[in-house]
N, C-alpha and C. Protein backbone atom coordinates (compact mmCIF):
# COMPACT_ATOMS: atom_id res chain seq x y z
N UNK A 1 -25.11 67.47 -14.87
CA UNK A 1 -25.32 66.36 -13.96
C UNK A 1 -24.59 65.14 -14.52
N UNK A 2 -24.04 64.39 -13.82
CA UNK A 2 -22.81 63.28 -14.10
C UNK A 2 -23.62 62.33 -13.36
N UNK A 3 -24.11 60.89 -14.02
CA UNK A 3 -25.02 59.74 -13.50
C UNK A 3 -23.68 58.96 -13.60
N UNK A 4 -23.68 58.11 -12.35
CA UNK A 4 -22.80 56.90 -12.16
C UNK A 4 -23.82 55.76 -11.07
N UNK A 5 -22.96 54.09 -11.46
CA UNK A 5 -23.46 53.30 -10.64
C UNK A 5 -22.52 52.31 -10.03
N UNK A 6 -22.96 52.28 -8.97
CA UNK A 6 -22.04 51.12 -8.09
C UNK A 6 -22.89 49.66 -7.78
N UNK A 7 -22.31 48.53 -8.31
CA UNK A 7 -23.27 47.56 -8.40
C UNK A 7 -22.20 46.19 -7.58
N UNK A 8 -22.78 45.70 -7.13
CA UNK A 8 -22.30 44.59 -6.45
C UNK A 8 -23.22 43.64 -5.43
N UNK A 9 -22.32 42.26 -5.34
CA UNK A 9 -23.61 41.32 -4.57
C UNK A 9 -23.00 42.18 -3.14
N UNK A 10 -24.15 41.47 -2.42
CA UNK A 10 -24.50 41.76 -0.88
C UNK A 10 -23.34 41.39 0.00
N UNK A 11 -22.92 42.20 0.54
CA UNK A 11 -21.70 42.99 1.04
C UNK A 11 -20.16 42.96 0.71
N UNK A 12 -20.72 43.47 -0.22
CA UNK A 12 -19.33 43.29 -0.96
C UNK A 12 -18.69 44.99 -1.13
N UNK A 13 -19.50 45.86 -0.15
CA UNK A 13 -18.86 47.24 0.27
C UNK A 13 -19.63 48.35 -0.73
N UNK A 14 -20.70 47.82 -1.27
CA UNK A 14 -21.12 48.81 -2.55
C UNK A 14 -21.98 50.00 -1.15
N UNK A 15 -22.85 49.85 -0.17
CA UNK A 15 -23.24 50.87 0.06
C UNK A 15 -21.62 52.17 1.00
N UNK A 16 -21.12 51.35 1.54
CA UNK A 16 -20.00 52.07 2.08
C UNK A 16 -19.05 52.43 0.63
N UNK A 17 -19.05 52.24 -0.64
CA UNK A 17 -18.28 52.74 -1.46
C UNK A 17 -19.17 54.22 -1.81
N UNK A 18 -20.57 54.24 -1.43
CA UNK A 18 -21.76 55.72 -1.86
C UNK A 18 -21.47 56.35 -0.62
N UNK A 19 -21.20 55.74 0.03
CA UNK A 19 -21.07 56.94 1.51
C UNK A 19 -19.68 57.44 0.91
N UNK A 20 -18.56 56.77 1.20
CA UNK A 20 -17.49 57.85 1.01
C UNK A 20 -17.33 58.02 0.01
N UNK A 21 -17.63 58.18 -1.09
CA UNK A 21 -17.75 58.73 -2.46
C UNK A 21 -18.54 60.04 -2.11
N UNK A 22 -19.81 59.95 -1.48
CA UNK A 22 -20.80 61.09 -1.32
C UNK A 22 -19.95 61.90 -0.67
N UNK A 23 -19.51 61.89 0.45
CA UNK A 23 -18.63 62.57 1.52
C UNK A 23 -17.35 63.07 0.86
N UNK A 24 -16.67 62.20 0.31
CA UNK A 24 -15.50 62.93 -0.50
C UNK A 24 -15.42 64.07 -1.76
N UNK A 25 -17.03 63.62 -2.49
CA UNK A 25 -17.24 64.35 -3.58
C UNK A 25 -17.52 65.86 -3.16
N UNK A 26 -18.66 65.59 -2.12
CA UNK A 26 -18.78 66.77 -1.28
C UNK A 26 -17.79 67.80 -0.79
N UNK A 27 -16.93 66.95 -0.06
CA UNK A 27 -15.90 67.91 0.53
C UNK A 27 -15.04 68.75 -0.56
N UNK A 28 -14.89 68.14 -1.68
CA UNK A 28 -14.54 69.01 -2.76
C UNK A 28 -15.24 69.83 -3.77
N UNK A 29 -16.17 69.91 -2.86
CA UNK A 29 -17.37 70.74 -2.92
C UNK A 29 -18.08 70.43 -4.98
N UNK A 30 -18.45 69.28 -4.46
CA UNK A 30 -19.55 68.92 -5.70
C UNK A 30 -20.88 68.30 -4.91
N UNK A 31 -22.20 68.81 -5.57
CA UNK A 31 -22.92 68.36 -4.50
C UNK A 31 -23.90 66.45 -5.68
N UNK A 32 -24.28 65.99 -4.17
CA UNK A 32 -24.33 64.55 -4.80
C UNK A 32 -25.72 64.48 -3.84
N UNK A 33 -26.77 63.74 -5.00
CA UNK A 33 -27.73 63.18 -5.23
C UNK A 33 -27.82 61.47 -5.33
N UNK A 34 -28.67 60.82 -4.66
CA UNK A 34 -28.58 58.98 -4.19
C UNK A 34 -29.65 58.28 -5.34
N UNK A 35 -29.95 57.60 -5.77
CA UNK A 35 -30.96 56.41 -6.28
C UNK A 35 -30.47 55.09 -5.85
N UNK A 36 -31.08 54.48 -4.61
CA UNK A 36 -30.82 53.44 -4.39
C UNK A 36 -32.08 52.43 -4.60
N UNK A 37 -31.20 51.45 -5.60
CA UNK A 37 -32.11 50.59 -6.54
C UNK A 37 -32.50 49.57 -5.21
N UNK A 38 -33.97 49.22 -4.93
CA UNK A 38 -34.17 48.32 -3.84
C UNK A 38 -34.84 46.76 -4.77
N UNK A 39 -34.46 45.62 -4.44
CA UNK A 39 -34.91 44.62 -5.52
C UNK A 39 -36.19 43.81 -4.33
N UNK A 40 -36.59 44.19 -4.18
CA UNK A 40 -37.91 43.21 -3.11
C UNK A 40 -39.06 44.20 -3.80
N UNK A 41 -39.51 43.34 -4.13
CA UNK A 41 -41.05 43.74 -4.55
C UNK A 41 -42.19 43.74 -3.91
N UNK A 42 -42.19 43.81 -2.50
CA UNK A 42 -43.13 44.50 -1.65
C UNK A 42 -42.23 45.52 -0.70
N UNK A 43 -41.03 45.80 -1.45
CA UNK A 43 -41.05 47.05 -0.27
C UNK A 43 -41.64 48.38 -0.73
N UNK A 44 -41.53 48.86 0.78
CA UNK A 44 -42.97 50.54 1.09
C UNK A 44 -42.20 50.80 2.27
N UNK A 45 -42.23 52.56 1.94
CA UNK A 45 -41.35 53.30 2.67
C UNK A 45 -42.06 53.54 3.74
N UNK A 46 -43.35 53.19 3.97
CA UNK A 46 -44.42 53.72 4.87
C UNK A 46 -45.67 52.08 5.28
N UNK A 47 -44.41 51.44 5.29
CA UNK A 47 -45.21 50.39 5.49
C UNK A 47 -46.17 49.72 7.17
N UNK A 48 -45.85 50.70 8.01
CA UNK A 48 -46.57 50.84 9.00
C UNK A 48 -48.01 50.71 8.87
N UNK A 49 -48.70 49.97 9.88
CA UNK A 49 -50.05 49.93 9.36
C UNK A 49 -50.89 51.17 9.84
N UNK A 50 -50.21 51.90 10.82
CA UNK A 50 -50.89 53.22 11.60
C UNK A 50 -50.36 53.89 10.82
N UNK A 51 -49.82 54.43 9.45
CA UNK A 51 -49.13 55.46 9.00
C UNK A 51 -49.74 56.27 8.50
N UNK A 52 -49.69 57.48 8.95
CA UNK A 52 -50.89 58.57 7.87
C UNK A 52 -50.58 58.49 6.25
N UNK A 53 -49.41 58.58 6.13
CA UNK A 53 -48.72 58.53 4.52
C UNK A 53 -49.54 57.70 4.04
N UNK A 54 -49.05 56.35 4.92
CA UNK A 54 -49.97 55.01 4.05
C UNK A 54 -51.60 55.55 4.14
N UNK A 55 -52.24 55.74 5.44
CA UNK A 55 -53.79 56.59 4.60
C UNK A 55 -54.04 56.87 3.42
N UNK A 56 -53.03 57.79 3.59
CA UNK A 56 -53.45 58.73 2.34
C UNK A 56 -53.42 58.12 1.35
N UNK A 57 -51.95 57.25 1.01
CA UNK A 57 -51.88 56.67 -0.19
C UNK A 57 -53.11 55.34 -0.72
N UNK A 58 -53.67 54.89 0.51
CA UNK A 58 -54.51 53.79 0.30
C UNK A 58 -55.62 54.55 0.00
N UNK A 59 -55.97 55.95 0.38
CA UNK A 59 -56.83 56.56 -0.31
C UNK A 59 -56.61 56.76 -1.63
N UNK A 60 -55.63 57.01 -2.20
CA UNK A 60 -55.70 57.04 -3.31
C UNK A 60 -54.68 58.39 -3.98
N UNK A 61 -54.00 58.44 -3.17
CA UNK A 61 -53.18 59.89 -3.56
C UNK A 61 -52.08 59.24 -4.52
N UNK A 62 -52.03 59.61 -5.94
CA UNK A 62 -50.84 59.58 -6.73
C UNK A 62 -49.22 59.89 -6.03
N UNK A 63 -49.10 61.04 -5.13
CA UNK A 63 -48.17 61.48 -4.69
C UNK A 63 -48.35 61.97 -3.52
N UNK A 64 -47.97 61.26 -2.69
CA UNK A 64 -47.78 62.15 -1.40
C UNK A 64 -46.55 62.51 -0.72
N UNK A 65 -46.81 63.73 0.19
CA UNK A 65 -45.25 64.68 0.45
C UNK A 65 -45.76 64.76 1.59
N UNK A 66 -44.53 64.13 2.38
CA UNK A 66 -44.58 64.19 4.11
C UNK A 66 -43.30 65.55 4.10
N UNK A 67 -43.90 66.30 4.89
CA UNK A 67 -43.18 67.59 4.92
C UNK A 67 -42.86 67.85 6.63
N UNK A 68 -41.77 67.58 6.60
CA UNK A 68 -41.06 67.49 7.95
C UNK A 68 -40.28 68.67 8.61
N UNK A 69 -40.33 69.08 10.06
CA UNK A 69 -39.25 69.97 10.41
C UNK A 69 -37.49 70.35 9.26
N UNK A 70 -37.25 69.06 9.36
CA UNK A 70 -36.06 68.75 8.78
C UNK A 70 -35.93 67.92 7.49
N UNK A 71 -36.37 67.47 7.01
CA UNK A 71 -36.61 66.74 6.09
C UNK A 71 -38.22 66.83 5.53
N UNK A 72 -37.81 66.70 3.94
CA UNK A 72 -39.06 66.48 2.89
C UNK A 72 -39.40 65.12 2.14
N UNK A 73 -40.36 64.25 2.34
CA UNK A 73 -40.40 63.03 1.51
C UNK A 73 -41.32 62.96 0.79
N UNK A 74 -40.82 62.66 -0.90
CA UNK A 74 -41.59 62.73 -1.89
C UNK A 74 -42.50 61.10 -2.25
N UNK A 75 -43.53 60.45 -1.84
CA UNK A 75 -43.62 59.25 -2.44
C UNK A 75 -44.87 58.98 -3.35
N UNK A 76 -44.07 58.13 -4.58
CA UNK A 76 -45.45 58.22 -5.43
C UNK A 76 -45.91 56.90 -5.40
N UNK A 77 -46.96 56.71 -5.65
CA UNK A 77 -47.74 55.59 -5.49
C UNK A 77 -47.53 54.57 -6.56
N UNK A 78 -46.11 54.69 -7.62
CA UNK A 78 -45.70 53.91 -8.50
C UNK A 78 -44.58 54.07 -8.62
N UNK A 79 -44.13 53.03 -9.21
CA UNK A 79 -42.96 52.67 -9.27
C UNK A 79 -42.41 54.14 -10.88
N UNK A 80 -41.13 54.13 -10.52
CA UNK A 80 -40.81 55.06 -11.83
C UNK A 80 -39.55 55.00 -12.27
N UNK A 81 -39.66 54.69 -13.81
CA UNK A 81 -38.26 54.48 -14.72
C UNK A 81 -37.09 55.36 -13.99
N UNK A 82 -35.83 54.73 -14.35
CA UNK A 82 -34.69 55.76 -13.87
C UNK A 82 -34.89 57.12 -14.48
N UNK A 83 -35.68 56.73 -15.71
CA UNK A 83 -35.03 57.95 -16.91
C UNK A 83 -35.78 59.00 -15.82
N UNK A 84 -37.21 59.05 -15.70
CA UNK A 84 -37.88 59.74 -14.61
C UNK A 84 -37.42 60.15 -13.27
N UNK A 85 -36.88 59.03 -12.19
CA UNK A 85 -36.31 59.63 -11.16
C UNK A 85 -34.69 60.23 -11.78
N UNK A 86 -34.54 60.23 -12.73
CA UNK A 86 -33.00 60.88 -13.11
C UNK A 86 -33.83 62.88 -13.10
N UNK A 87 -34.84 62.65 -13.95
CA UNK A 87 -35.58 63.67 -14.45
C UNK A 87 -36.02 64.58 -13.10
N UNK A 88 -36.40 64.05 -12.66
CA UNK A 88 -36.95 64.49 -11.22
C UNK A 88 -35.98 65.13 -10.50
N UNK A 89 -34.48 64.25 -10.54
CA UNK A 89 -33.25 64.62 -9.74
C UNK A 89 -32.47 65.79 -10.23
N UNK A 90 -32.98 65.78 -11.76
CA UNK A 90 -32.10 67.63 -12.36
C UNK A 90 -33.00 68.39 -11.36
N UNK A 91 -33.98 68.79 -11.12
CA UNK A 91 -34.32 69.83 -10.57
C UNK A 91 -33.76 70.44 -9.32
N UNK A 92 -33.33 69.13 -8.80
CA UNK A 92 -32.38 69.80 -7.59
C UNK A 92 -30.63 70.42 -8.26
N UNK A 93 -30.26 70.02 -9.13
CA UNK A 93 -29.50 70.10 -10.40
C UNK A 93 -28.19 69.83 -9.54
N UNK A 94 -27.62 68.48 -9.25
CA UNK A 94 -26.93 68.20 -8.47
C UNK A 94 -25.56 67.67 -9.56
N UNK A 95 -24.49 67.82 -8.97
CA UNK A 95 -23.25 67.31 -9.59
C UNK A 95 -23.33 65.78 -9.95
N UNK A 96 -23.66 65.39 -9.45
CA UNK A 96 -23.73 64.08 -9.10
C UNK A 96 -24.67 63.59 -8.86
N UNK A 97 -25.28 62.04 -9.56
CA UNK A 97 -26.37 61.02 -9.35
C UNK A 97 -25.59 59.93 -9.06
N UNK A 98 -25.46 59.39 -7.99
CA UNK A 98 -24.97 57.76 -7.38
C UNK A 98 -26.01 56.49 -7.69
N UNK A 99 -26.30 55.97 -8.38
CA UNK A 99 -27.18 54.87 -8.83
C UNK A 99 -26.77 53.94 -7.82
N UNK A 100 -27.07 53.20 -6.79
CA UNK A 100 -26.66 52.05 -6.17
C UNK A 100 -27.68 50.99 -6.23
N UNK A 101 -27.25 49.89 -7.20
CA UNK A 101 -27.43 49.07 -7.65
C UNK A 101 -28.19 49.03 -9.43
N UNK A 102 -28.85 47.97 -9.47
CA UNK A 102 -29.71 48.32 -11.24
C UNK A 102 -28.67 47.83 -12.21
N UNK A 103 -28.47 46.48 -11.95
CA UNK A 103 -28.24 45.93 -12.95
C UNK A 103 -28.07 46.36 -14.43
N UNK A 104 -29.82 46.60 -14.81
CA UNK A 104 -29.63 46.75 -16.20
C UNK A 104 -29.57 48.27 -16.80
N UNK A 105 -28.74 48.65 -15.42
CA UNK A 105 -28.89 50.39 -16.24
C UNK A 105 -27.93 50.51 -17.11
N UNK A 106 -27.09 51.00 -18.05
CA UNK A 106 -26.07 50.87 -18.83
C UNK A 106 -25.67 52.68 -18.44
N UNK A 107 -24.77 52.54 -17.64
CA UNK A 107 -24.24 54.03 -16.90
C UNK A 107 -22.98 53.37 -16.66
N UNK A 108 -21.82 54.56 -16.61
CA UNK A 108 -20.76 54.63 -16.18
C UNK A 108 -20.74 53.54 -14.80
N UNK A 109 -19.96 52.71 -14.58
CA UNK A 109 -19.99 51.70 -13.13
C UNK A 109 -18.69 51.41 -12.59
N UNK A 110 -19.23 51.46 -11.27
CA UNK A 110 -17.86 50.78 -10.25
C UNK A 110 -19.06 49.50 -9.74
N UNK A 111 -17.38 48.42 -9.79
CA UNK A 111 -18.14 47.35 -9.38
C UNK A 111 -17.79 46.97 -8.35
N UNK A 112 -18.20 46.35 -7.11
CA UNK A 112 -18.00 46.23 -5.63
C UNK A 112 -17.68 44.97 -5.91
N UNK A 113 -16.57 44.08 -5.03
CA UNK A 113 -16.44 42.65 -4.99
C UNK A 113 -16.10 42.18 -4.00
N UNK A 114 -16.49 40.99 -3.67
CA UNK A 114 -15.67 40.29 -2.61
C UNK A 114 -14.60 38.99 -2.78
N UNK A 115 -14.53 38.50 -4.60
CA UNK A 115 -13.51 38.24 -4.95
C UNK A 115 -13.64 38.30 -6.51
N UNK A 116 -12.65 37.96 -7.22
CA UNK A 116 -12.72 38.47 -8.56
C UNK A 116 -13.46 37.82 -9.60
N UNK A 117 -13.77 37.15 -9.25
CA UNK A 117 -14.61 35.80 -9.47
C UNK A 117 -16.02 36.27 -9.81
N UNK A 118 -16.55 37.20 -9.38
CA UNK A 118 -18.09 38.09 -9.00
C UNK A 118 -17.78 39.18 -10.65
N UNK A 119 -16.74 39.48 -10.88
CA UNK A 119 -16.28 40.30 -12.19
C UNK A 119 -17.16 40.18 -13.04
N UNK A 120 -17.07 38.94 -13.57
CA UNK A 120 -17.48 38.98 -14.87
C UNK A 120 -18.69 39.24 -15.60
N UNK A 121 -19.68 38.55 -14.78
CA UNK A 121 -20.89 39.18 -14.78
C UNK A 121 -21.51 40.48 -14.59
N UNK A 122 -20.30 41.23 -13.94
CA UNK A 122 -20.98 42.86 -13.75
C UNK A 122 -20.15 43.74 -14.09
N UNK A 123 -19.06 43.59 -14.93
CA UNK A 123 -18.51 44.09 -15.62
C UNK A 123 -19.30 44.60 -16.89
N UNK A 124 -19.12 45.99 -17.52
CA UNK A 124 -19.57 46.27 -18.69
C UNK A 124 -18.95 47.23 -19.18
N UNK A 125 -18.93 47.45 -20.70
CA UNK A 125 -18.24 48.64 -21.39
C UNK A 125 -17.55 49.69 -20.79
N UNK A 126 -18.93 50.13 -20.26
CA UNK A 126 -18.67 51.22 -18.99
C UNK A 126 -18.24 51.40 -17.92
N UNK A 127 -17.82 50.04 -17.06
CA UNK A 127 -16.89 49.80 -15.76
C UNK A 127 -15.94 50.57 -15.89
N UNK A 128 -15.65 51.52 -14.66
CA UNK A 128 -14.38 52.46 -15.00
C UNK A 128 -13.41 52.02 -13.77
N UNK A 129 -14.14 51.23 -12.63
CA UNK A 129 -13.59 51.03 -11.33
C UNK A 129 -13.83 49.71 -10.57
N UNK A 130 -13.23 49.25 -9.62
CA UNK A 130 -13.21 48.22 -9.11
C UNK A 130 -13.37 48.54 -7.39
N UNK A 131 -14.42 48.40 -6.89
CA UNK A 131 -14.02 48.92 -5.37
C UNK A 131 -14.49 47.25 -4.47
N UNK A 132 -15.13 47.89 -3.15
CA UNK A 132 -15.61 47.30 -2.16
C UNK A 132 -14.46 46.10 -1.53
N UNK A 133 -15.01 44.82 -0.82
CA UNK A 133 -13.89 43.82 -0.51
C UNK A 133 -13.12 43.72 -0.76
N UNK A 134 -12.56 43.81 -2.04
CA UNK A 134 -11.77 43.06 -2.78
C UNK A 134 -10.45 44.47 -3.10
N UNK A 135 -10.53 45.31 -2.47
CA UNK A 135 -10.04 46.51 -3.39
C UNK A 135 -8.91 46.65 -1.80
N UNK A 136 -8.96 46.42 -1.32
CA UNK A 136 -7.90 46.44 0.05
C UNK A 136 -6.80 45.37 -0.05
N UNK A 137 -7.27 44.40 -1.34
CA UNK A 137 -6.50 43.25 -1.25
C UNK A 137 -5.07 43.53 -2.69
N UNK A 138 -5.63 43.85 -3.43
CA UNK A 138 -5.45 44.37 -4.90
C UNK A 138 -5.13 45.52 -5.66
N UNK A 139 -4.30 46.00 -6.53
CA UNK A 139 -4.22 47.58 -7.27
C UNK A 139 -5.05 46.98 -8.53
N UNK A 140 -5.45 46.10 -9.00
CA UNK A 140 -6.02 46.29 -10.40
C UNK A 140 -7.25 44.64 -10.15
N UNK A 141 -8.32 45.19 -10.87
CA UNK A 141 -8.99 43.69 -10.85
C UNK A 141 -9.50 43.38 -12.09
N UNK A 142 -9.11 42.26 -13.19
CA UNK A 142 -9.94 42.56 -14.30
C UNK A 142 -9.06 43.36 -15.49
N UNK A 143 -8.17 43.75 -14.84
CA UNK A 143 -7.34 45.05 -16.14
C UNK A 143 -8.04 46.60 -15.52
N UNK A 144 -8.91 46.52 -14.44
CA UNK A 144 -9.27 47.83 -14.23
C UNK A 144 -8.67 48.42 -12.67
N UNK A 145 -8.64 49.71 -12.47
CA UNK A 145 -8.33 49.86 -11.44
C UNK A 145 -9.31 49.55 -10.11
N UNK A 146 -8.36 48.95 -9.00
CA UNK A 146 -9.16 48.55 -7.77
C UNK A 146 -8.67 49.73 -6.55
N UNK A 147 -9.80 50.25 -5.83
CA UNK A 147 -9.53 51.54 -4.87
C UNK A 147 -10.59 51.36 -3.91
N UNK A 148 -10.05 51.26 -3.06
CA UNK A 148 -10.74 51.08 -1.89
C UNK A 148 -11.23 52.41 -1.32
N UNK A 149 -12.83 52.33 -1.36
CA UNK A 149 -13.18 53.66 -0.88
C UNK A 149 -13.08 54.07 0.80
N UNK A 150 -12.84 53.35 1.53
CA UNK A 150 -12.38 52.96 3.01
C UNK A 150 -10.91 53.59 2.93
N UNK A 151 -9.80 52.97 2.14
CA UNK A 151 -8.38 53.43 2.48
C UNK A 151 -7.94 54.93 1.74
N UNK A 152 -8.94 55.22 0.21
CA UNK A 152 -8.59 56.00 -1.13
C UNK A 152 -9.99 56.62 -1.03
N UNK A 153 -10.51 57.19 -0.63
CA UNK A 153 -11.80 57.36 -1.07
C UNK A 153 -11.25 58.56 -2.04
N UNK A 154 -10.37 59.58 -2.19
CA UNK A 154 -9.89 60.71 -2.63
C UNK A 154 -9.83 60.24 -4.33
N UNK A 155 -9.21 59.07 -3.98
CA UNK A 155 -8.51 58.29 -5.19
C UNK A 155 -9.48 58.17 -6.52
N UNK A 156 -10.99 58.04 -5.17
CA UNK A 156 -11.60 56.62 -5.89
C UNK A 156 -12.42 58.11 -6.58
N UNK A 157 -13.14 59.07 -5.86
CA UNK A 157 -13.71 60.07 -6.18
C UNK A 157 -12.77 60.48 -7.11
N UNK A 158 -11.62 61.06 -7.47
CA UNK A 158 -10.88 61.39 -8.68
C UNK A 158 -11.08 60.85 -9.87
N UNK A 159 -11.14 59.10 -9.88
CA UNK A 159 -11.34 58.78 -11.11
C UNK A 159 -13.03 59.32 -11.23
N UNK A 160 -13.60 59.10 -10.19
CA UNK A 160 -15.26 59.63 -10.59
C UNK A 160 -14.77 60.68 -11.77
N UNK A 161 -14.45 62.24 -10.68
CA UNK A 161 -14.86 63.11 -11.48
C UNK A 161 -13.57 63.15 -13.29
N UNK A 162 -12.75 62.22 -13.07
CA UNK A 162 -11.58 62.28 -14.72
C UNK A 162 -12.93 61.59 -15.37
N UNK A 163 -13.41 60.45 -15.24
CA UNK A 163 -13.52 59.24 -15.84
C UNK A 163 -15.43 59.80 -16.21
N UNK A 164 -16.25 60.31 -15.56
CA UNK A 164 -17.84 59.73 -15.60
C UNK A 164 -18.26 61.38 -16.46
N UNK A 165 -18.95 61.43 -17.84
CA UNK A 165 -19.10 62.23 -18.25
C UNK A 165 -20.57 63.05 -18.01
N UNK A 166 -21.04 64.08 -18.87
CA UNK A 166 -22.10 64.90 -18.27
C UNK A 166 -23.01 63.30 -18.86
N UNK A 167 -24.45 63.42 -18.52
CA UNK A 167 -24.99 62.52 -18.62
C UNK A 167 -26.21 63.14 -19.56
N UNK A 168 -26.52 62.44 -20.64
CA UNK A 168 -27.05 62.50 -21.49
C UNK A 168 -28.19 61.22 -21.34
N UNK A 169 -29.03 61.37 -21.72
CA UNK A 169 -30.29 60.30 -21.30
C UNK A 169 -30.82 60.05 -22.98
N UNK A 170 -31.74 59.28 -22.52
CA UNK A 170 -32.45 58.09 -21.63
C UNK A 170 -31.36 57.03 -21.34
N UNK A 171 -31.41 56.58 -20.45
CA UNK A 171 -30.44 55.23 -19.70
C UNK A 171 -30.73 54.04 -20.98
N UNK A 172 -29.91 53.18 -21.58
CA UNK A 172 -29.72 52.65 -22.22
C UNK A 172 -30.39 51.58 -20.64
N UNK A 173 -30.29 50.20 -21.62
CA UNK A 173 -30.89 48.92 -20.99
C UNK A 173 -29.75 47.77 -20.92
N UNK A 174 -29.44 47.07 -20.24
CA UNK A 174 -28.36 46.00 -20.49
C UNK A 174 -29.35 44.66 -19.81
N UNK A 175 -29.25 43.36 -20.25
CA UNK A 175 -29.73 42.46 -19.89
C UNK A 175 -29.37 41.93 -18.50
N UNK A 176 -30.43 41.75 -17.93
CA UNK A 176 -29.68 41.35 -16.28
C UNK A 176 -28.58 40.14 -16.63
N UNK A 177 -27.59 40.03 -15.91
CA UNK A 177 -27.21 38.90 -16.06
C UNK A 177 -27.78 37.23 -14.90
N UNK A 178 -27.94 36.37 -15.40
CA UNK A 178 -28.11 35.22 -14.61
C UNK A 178 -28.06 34.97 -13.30
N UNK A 179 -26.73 35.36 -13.12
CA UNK A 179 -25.87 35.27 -11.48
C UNK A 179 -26.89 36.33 -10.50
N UNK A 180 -27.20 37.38 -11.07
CA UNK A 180 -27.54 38.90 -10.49
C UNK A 180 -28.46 38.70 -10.39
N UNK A 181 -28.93 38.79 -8.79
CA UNK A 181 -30.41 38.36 -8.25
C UNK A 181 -31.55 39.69 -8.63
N UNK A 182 -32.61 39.03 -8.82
CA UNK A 182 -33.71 39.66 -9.02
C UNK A 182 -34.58 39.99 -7.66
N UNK A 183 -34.70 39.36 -6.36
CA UNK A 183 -35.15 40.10 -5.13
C UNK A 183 -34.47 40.29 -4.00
N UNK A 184 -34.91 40.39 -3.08
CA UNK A 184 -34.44 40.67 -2.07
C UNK A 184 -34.13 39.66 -0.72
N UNK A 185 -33.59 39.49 0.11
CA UNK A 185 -33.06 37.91 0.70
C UNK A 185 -34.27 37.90 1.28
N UNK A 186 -35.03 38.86 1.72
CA UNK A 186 -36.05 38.00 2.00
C UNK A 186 -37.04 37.61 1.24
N UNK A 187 -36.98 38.00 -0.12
CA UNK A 187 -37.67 37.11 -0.86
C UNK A 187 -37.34 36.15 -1.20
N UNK A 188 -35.76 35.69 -1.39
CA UNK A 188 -35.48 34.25 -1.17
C UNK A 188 -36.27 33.37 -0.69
N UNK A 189 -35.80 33.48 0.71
CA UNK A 189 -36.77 32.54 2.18
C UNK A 189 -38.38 32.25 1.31
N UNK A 190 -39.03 33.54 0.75
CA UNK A 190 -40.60 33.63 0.68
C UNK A 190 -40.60 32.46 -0.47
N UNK A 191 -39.76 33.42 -1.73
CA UNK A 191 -40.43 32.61 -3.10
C UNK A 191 -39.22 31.53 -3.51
N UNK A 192 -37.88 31.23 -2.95
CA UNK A 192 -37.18 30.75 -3.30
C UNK A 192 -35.71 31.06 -4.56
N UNK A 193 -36.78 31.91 -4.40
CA UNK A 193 -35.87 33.18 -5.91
C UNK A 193 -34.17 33.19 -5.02
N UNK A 194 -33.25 33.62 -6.28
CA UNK A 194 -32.36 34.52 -6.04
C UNK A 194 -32.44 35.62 -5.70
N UNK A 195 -31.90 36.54 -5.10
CA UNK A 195 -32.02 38.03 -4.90
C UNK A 195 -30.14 38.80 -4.63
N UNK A 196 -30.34 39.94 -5.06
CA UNK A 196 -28.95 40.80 -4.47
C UNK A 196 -28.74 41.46 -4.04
């Protein structure tokens, strides 16, 4: 299993760089697994107030599994380290883990931009790529390569699989940086916070 992350502020192309990354990796037949880091601290996947899920869970269920025609949803009633949902994600034993977003994970990264300016702060050791806005404009950002997963997605998936090695755990920690919001825009509006 090969863990990578794509991190960038708000729209700066990071979820459209996991779609065609997912889609391209796929088609060359590697199969790919999602963790998308959400920063609002009241979100709930079942936040409906009629929701049986939510029942259950307000009853008190550690884990509950909505088991669907077509789909299976696993939700636990806590929050859980990457190292854990990484752990969770071998069992499906997938080529590929896409981290989208998580700051302080210290994993292989492509960084999404909307100008180069956004770099510096989310740049780390491990940056192997440069995508989103800014990558239609540019061949290099930073000294690193820029690939637009929209025009290259082939490109951009290649360096994936040269560049991101098997993944060995526990996820190291990196300090959030300053700039890099801690909730979600609508927690802005609520608490005044930053968010990304």
């Amino acid at each position: 299993m090969r863990v990578f992350q794509i991190v960038g502020v708000r729209r700066s192309g990071k979820t459209t760089t996991a779609e065609q990354l997912i889609r391209s990796l796929r088609e060359n037949g590697y199969s790919v697994d999602t963790v998308k880091s959400i920063n609002c601290p009241v979100f709930a996947i079942d936040s409906g107030k009629s929701s049986n899920t939510r029942r259950h869970r307000n009853a008190g269920a550690g884990i509950t599994v909505a088991a669907g025609k077509t789909e299976t949803d696993i939700m636990f009633s806590r929050a859980l380290s990457i190292d854990r949902i990484l752990d969770f994600l071998a069992l499906d034993e997938p080529d590929y883990v896409i981290v989208e977003g998580g700051y302080e994970y210290d994993l292989p990264r492509i960084v999404c931009l909307t100008d180069e300016g956004e770099l510096a702060d989310r740049v780390t050791q491990k940056t192997f790529a440069v995508s989103g806005v800014i990558a239609g404009r540019c061949g290099t950002a930073g000294g690193l390569p820029a690939v637009s997963a929209l025009e290259a997605p082939d490109e951009l998936a290649g360096l994936v699989v040269d560049l991101v090695p098997e993944f060995t755990g526990p996820v190291g920690r990196l300090p959030r940086p300053e700039s890099c919001r801690n909730f979600c825009g609508g927690c802005i509006k609520r608490n005044k916070e930053c968010g990304d």
